[in-house]
N, C-alpha and C. Protein backbone atom coordinates (compact mmCIF):
# COMPACT_ATOMS: atom_id res chain seq x y z
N UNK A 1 102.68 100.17 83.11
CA UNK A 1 103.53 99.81 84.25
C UNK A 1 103.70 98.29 84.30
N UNK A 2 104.83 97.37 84.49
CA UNK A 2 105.39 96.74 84.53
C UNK A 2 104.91 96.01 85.57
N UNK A 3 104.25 94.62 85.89
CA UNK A 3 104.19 93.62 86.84
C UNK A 3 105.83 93.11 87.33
N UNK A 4 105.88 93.15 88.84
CA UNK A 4 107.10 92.37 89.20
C UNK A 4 106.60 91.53 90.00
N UNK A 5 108.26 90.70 90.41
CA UNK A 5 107.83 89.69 91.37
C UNK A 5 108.90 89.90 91.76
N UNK A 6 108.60 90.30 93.80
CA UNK A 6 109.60 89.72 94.88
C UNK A 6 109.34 89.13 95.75
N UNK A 7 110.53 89.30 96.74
CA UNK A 7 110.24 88.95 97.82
C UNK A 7 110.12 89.41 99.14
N UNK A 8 109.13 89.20 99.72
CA UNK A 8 108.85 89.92 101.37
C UNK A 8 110.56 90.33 101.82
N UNK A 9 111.06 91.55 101.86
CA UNK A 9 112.41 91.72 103.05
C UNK A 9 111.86 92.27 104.48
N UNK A 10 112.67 92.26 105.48
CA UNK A 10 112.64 92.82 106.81
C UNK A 10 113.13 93.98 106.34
N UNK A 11 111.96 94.90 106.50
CA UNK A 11 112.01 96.40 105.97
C UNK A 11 112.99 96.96 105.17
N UNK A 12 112.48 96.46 103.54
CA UNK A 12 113.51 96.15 102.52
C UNK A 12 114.47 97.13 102.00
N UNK A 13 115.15 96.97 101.21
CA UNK A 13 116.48 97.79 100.46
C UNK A 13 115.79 99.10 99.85
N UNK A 14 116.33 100.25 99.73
CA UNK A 14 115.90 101.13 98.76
C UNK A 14 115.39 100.94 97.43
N UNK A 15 116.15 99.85 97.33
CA UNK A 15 115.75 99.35 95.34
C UNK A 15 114.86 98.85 95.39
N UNK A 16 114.27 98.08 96.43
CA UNK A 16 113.46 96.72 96.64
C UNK A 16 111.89 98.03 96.26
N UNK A 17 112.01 99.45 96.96
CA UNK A 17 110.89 100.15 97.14
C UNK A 17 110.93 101.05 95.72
N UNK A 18 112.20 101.33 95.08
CA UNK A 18 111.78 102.12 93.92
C UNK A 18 111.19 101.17 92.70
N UNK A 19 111.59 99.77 92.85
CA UNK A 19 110.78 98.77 91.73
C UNK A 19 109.42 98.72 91.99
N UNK A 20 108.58 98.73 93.21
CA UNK A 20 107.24 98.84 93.95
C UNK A 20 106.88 99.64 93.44
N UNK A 21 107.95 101.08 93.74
CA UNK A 21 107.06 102.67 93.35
C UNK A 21 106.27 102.67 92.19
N UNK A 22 107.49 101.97 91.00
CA UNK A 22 107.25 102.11 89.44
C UNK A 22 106.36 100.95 89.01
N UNK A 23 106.29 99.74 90.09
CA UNK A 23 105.29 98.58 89.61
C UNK A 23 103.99 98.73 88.95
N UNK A 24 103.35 97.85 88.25
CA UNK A 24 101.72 98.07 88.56
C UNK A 24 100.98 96.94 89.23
N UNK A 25 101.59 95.62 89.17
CA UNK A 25 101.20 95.01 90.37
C UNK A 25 102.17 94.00 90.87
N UNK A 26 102.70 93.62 92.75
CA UNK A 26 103.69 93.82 92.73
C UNK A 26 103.62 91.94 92.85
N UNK A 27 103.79 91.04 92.90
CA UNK A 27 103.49 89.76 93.25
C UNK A 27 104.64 90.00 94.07
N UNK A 28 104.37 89.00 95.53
CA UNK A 28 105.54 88.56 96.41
C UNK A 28 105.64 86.81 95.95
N UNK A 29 106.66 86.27 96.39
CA UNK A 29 106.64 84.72 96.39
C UNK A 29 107.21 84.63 97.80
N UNK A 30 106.09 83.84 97.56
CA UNK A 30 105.16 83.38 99.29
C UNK A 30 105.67 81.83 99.28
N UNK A 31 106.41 80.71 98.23
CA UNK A 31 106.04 79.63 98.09
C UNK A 31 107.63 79.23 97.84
N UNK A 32 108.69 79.93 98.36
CA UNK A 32 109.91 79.83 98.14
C UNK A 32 110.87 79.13 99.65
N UNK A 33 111.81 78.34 99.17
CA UNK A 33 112.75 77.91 100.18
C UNK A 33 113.28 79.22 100.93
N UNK A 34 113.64 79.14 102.36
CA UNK A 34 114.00 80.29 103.02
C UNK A 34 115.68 79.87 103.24
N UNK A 35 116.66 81.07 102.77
CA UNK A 35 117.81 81.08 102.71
C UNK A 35 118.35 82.10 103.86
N UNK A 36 119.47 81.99 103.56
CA UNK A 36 120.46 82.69 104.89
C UNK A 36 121.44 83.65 104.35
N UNK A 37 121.69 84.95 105.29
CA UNK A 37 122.17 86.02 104.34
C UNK A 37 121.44 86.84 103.53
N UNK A 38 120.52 86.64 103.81
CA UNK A 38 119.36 87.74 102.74
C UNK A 38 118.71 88.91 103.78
N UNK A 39 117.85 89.68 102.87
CA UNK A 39 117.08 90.61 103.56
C UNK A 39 115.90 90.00 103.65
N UNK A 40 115.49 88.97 104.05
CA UNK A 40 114.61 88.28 104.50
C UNK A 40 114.63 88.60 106.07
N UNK A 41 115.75 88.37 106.54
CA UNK A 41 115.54 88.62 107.89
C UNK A 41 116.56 89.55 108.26
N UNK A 42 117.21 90.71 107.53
CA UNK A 42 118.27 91.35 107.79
C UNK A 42 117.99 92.87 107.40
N UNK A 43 118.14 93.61 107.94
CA UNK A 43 118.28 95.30 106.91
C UNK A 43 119.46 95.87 107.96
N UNK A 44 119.84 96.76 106.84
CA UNK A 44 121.02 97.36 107.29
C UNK A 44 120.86 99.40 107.42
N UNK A 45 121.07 100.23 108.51
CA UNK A 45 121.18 100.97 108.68
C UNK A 45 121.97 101.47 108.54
N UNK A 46 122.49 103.11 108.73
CA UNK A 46 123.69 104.17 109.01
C UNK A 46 123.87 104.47 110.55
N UNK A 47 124.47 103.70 111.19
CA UNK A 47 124.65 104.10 112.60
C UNK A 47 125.64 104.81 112.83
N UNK A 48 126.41 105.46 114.09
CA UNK A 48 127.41 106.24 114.19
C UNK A 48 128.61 105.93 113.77
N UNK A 49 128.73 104.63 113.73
CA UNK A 49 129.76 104.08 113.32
C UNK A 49 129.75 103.37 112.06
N UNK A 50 128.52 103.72 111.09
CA UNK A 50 128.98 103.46 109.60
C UNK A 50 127.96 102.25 109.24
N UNK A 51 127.62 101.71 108.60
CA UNK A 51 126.56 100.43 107.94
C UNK A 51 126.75 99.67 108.94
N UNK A 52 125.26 99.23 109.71
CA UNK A 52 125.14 98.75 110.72
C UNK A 52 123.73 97.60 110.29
N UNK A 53 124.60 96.59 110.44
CA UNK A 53 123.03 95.37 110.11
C UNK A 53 122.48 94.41 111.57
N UNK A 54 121.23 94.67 111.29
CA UNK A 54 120.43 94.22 112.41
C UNK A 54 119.74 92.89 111.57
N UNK A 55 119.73 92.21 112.49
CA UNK A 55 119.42 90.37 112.18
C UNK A 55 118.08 90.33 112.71
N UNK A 56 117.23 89.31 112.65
CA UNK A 56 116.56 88.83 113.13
C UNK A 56 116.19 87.40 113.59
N UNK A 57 116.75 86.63 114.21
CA UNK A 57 117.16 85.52 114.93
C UNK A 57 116.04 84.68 114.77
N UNK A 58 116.03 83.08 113.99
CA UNK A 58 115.14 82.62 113.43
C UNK A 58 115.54 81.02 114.09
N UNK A 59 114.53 80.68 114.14
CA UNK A 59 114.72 78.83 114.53
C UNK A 59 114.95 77.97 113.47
N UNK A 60 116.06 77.32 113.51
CA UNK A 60 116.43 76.77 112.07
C UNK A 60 115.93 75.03 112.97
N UNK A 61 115.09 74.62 111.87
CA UNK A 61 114.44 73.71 111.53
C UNK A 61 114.73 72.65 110.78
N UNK A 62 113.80 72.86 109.67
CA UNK A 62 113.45 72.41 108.29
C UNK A 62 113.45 70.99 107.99
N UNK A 63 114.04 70.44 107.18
CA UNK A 63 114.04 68.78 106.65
C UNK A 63 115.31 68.43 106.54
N UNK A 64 115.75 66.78 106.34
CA UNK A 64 116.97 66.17 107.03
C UNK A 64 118.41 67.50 105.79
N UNK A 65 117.23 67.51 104.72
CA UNK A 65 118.23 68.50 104.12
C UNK A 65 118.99 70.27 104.50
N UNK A 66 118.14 70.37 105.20
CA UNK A 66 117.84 71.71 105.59
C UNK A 66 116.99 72.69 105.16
N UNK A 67 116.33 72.04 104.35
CA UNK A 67 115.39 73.22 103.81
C UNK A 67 114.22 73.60 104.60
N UNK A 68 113.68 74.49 104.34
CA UNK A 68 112.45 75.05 105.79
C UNK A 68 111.44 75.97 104.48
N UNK A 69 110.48 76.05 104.17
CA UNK A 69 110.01 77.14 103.51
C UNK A 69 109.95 78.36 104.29
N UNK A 70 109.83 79.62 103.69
CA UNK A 70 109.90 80.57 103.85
C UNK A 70 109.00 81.22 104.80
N UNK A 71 107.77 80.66 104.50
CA UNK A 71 106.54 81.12 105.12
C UNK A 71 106.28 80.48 106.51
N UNK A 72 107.52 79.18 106.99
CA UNK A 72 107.35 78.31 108.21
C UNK A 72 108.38 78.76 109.28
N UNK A 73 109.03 79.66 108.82
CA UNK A 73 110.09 80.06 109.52
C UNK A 73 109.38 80.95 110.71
N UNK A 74 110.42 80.62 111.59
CA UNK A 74 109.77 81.06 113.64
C UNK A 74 110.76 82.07 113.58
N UNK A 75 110.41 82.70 113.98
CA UNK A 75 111.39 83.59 114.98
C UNK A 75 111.37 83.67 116.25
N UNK A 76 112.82 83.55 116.45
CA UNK A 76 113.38 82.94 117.85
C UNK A 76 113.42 84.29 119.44
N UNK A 77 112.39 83.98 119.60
CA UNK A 77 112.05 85.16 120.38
C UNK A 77 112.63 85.10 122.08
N UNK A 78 113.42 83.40 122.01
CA UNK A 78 114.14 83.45 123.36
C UNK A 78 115.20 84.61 123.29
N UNK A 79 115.65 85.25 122.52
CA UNK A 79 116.62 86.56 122.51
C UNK A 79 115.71 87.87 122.20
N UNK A 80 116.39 88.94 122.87
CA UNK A 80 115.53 89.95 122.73
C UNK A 80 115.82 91.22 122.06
N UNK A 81 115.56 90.43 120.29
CA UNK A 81 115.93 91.03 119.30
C UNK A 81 115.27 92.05 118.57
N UNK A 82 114.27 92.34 119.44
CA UNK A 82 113.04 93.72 119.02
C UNK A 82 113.47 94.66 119.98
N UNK A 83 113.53 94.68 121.38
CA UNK A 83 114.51 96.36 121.54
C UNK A 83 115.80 96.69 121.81
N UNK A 84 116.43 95.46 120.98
CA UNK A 84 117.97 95.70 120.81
C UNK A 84 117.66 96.76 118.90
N UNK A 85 116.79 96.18 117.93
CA UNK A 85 116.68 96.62 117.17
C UNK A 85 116.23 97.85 117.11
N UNK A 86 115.06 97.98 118.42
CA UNK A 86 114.39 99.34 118.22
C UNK A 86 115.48 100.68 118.64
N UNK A 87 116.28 100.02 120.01
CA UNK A 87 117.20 101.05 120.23
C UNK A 87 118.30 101.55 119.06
N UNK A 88 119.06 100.36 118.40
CA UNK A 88 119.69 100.85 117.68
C UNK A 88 119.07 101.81 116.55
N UNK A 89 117.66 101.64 115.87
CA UNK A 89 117.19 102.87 115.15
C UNK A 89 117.31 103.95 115.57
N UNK A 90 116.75 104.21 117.05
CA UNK A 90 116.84 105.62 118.00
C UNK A 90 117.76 106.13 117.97
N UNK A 91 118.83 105.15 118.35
CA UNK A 91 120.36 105.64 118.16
C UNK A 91 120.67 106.43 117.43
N UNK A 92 120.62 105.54 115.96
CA UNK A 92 121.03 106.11 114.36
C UNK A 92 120.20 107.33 113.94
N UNK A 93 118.64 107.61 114.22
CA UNK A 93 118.00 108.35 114.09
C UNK A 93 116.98 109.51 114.53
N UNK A 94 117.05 109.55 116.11
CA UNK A 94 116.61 110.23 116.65
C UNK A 94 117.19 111.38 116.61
N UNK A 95 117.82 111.97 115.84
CA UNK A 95 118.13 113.26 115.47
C UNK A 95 118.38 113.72 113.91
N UNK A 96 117.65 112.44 113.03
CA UNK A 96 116.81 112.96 112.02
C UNK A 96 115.75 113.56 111.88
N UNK A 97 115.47 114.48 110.65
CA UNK A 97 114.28 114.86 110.49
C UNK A 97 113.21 114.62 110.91
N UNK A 98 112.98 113.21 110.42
CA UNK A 98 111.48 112.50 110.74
C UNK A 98 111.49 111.37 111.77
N UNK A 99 112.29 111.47 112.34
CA UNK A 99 112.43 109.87 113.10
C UNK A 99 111.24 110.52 113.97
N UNK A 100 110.73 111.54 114.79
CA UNK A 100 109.54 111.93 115.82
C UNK A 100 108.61 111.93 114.78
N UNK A 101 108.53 111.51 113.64
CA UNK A 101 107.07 112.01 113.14
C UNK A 101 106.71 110.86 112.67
N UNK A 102 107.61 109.81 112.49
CA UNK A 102 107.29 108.60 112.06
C UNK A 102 106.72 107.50 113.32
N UNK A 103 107.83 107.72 114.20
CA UNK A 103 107.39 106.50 115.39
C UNK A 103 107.20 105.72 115.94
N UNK A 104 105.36 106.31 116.35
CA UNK A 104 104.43 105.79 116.59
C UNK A 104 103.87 105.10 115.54
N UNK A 105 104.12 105.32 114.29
CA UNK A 105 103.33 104.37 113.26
C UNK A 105 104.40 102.88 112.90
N UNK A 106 105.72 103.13 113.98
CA UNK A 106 106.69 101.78 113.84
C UNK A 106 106.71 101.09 115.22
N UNK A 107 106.90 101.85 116.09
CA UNK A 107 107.45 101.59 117.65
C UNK A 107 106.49 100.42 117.95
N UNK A 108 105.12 100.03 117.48
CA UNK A 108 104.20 98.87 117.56
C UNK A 108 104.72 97.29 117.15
N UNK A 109 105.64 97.39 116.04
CA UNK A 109 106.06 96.37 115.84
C UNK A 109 107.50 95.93 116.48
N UNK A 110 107.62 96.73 117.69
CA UNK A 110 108.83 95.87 118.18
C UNK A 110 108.32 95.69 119.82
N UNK A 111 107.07 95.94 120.17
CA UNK A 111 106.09 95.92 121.41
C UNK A 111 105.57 94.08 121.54
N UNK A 112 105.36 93.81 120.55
CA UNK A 112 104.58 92.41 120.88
C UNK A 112 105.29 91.37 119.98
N UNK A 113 105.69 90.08 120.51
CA UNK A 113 106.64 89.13 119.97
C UNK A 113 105.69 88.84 118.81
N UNK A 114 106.47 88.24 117.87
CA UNK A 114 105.91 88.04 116.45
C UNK A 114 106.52 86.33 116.26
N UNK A 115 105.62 85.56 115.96
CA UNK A 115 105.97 84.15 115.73
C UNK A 115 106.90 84.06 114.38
N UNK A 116 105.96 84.63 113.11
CA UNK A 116 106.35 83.93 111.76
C UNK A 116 107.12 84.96 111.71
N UNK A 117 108.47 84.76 110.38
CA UNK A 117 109.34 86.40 110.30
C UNK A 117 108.50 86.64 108.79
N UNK A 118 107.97 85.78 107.60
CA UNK A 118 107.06 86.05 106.31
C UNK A 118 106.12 86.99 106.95
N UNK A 119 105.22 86.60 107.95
CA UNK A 119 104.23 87.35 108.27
C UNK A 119 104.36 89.19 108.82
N UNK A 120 105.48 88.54 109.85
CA UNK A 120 106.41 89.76 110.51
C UNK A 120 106.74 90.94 109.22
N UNK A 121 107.08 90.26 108.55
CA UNK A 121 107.70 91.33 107.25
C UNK A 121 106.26 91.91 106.47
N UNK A 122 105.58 91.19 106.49
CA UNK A 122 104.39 91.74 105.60
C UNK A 122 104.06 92.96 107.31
N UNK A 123 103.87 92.63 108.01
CA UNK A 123 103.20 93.67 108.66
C UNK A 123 104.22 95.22 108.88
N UNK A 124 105.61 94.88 108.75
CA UNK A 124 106.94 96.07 108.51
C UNK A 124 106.53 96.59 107.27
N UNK A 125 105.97 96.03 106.12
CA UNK A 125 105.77 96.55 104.66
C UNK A 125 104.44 97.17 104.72
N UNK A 126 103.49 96.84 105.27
CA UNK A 126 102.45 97.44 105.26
C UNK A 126 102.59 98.77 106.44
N UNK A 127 103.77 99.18 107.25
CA UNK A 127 103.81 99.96 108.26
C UNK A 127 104.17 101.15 107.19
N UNK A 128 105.40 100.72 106.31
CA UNK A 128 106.13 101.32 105.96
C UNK A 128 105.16 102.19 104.22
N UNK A 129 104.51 101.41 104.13
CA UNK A 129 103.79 101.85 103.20
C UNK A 129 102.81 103.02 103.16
N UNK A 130 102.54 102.54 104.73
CA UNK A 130 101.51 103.90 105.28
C UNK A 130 102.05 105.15 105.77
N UNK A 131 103.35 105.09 105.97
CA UNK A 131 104.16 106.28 106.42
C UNK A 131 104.49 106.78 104.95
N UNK A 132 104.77 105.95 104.03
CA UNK A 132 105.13 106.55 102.31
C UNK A 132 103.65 107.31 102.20
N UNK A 133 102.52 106.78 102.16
CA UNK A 133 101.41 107.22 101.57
C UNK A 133 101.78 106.62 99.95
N UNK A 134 101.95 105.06 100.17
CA UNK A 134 102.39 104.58 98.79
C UNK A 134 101.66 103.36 98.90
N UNK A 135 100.76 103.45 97.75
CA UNK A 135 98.97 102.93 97.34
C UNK A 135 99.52 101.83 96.57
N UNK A 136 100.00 100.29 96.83
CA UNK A 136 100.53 99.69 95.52
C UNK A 136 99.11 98.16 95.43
N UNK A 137 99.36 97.96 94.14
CA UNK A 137 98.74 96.81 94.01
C UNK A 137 99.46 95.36 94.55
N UNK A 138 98.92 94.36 95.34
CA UNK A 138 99.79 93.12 95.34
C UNK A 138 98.80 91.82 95.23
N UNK A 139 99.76 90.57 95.09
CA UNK A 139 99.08 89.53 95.55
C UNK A 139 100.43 88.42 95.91
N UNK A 140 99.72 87.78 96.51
CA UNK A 140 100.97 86.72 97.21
C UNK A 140 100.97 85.57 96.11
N UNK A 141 102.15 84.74 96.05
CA UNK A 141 101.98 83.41 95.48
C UNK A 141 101.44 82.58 95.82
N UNK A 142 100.65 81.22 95.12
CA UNK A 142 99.93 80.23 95.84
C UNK A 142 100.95 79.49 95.52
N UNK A 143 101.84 78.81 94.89
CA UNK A 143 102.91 78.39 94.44
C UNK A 143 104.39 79.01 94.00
N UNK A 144 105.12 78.04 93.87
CA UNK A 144 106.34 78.83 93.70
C UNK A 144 106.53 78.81 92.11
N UNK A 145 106.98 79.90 91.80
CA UNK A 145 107.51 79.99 90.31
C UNK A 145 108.65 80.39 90.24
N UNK A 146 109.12 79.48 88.91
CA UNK A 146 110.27 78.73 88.28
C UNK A 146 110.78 79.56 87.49
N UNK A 147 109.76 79.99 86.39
CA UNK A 147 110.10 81.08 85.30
C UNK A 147 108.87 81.87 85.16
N UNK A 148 109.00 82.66 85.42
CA UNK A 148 108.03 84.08 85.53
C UNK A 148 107.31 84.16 84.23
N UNK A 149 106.18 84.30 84.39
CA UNK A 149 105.57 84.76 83.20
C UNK A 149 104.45 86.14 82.89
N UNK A 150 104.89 87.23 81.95
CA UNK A 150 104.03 88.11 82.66
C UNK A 150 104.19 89.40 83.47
N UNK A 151 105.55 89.28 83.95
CA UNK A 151 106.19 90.13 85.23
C UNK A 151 107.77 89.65 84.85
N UNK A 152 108.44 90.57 85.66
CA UNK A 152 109.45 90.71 85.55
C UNK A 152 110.67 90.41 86.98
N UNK A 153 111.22 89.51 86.74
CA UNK A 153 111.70 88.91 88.11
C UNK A 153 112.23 89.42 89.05
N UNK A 154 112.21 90.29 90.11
CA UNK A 154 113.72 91.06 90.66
C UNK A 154 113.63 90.46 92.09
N UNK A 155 113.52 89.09 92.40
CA UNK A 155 113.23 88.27 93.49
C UNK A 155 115.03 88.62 93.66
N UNK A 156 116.00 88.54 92.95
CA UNK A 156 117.36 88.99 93.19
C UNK A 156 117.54 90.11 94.13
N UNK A 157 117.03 91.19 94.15
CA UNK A 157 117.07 92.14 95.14
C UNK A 157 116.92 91.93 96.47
N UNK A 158 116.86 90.44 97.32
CA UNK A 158 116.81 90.06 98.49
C UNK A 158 118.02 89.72 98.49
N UNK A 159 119.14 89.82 97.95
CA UNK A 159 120.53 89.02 97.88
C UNK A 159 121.34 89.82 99.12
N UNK A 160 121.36 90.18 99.99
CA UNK A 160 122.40 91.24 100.64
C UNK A 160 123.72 90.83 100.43
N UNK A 161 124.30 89.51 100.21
CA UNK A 161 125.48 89.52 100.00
C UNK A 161 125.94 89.30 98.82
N UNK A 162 125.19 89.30 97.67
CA UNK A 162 125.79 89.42 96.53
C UNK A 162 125.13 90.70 95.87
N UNK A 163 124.94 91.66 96.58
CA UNK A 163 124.03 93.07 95.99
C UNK A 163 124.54 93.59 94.98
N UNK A 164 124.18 93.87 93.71
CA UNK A 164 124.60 94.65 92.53
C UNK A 164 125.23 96.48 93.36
N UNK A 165 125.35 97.12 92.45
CA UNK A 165 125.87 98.48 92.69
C UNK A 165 124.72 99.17 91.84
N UNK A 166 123.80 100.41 92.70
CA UNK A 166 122.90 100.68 92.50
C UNK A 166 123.13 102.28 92.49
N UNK A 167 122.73 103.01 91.09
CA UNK A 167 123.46 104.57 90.85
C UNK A 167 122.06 105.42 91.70
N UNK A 168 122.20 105.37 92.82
CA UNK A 168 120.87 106.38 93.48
C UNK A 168 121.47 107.38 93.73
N UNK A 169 120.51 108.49 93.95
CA UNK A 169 120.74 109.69 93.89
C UNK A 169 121.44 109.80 95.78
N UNK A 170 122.18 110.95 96.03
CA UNK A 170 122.38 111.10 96.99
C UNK A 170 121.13 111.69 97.53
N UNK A 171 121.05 111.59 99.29
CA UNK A 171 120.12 112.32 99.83
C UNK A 171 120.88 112.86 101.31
N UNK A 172 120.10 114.02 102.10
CA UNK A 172 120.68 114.24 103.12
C UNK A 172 121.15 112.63 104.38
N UNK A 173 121.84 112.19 105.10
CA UNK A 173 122.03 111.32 105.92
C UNK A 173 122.54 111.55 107.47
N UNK A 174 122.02 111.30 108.66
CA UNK A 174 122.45 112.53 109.82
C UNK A 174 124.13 111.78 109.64
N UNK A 175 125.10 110.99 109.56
CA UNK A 175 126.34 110.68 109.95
C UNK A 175 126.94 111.23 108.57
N UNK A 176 126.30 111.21 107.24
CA UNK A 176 127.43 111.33 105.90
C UNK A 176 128.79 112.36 106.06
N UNK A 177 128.67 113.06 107.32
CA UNK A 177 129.79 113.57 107.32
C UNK A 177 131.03 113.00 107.75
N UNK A 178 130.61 112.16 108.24
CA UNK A 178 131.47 111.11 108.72
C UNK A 178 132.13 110.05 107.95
N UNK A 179 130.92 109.16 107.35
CA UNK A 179 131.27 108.64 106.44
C UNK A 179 130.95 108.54 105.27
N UNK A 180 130.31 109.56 104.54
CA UNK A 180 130.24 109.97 103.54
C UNK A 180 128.48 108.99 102.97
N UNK A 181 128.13 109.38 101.82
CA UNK A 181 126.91 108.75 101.58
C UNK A 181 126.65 107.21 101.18
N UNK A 182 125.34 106.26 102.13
CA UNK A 182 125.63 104.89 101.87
C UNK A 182 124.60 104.71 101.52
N UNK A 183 124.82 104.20 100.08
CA UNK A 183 123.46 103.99 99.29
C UNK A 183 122.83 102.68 99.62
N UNK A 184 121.48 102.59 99.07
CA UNK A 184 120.75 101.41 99.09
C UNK A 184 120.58 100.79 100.63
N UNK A 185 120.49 101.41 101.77
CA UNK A 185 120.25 101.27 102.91
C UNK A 185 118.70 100.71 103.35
N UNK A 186 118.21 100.39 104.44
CA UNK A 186 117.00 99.98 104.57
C UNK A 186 116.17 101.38 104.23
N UNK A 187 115.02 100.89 103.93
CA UNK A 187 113.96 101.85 103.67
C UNK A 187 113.84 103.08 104.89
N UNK A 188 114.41 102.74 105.92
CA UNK A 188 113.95 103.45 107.09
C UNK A 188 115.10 104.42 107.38
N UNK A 189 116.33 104.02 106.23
CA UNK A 189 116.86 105.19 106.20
C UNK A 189 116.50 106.24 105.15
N UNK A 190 115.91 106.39 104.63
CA UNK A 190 115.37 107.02 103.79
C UNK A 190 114.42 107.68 104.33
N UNK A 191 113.35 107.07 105.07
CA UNK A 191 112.09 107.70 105.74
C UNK A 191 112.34 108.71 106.70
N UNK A 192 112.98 108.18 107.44
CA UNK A 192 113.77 109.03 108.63
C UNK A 192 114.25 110.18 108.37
N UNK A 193 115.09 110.19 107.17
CA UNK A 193 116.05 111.56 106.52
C UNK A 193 115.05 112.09 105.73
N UNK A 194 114.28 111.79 104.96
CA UNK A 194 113.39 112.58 103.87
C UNK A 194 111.80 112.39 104.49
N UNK A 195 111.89 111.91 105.04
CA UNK A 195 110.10 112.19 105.19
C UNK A 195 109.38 112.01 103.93
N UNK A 196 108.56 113.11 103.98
CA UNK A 196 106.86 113.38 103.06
C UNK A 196 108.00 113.53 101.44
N UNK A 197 109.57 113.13 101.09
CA UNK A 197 109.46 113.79 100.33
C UNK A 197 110.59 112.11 99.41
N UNK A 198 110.03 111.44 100.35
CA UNK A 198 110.52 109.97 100.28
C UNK A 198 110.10 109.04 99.30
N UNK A 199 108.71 109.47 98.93
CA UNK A 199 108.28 108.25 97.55
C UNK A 199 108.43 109.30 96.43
N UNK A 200 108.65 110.47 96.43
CA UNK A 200 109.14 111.17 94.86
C UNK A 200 110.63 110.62 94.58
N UNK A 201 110.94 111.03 96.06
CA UNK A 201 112.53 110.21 95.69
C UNK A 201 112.67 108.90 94.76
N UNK A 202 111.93 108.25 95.30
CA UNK A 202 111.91 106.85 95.00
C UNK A 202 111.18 106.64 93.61
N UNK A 203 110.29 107.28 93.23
CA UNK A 203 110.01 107.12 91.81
C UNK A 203 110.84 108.28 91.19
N UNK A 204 111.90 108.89 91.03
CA UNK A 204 112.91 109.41 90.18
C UNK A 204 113.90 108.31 89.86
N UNK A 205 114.07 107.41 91.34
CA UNK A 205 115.12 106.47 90.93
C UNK A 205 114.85 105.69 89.57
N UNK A 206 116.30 105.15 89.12
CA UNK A 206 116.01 104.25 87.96
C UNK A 206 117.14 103.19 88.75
N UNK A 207 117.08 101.63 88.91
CA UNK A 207 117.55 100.70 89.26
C UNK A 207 117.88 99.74 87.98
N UNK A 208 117.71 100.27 86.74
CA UNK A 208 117.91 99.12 85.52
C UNK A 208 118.54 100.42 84.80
């Protein structure tokens, strides 16, 4: 199994979790400039009305250049962007499969304000991991790397606006009748619609 390297998303892309599935150990980079437009602080759902992206509102900072590292970034908690987010999941999914069986093992992280959004995301990945029952190896960066050595780069898969086209399998979705099937969605559309049957899914996928 193949070492990769990404990056922490706000409860990341489908692809972001079938490269994890197939990993053998996953490195994040912890030691990277924080950009705008990514799934760093963004995931996108199936709401009634079709691909629906929820933000997460961050204090822009940084140096006279603009740069801020990744790991220093605040989230801007004067807006109240945890149960505008939580409702819209309910919305989209409370009449999926699993949205009652999942929850309580999510509904915690939109209860208590969260300072850092790096940190924030590690604790969404570790939520989401325990609802998979998906055992992975990791370690964070102490530095940033330039050219990978060792592992295999797919730090690209945080891109939301320049996202490749990704051949995943269809799965059930509560709106696809509507608007038909939308691939590569946040992880939590996946969980929601498939449940217990969500990390086979995900290791059938092939993303290369």
């Amino acid at each position: 199994m193949e070492n990769i390297l990404l990056h922490p998303m706000y409860f990341g892309c489908i692809a972001q979790y079938v490269a994890k599935a197939k990993a053998g150990t996953v490195f994040f980079e912890n030691e990277d400039n924080y950009q705008k437009q990514t799934y760093r602080n963004r995931t996108y759902i199936y709401g009634a009305n079709g691909k629906l992206s929820l933000s997460i509102p961050i204090k822009h900072t940084g140096n006279k250049e603009g740069r801020q590292l990744y790991k220093d970034v605040k989230i801007e908690n004067d807006f109240p962007w945890q149960p505008q987010h939580w409702k819209s999941m309910e919305a989209a999914y409370r009449t999926s499969p699993f949205f009652e069986f999942y929850e309580d093992e999510l509904i915690h992280l939109f209860e208590s304000k969260q300072e850092f959004l790096l940190d924030f995301n590690y604790q969404c990945m570790e939520a989401i991991e325990s609802c998979l029952q998906m055992d992975i190896s990791f370690m964070k960066t102490t530095e940033f790397i330039r050219e990978p050595n060792d592992m295999k780069d797919l730090r690209f898969l945080v891109e939301a606006k320049k996202e490749k086209a990704y051949n995943l399998e269809t799965y059930h979705q509560v709106f696809a009748d509507k608007y038909g099937f939308i691939s590569n969605l946040s992880i939590l559309d996946l969980l929601f619609n498939e449940g217990t049957n969500a990390l086979s899914y995900l290791e059938d996928q092939n993303i290369f």
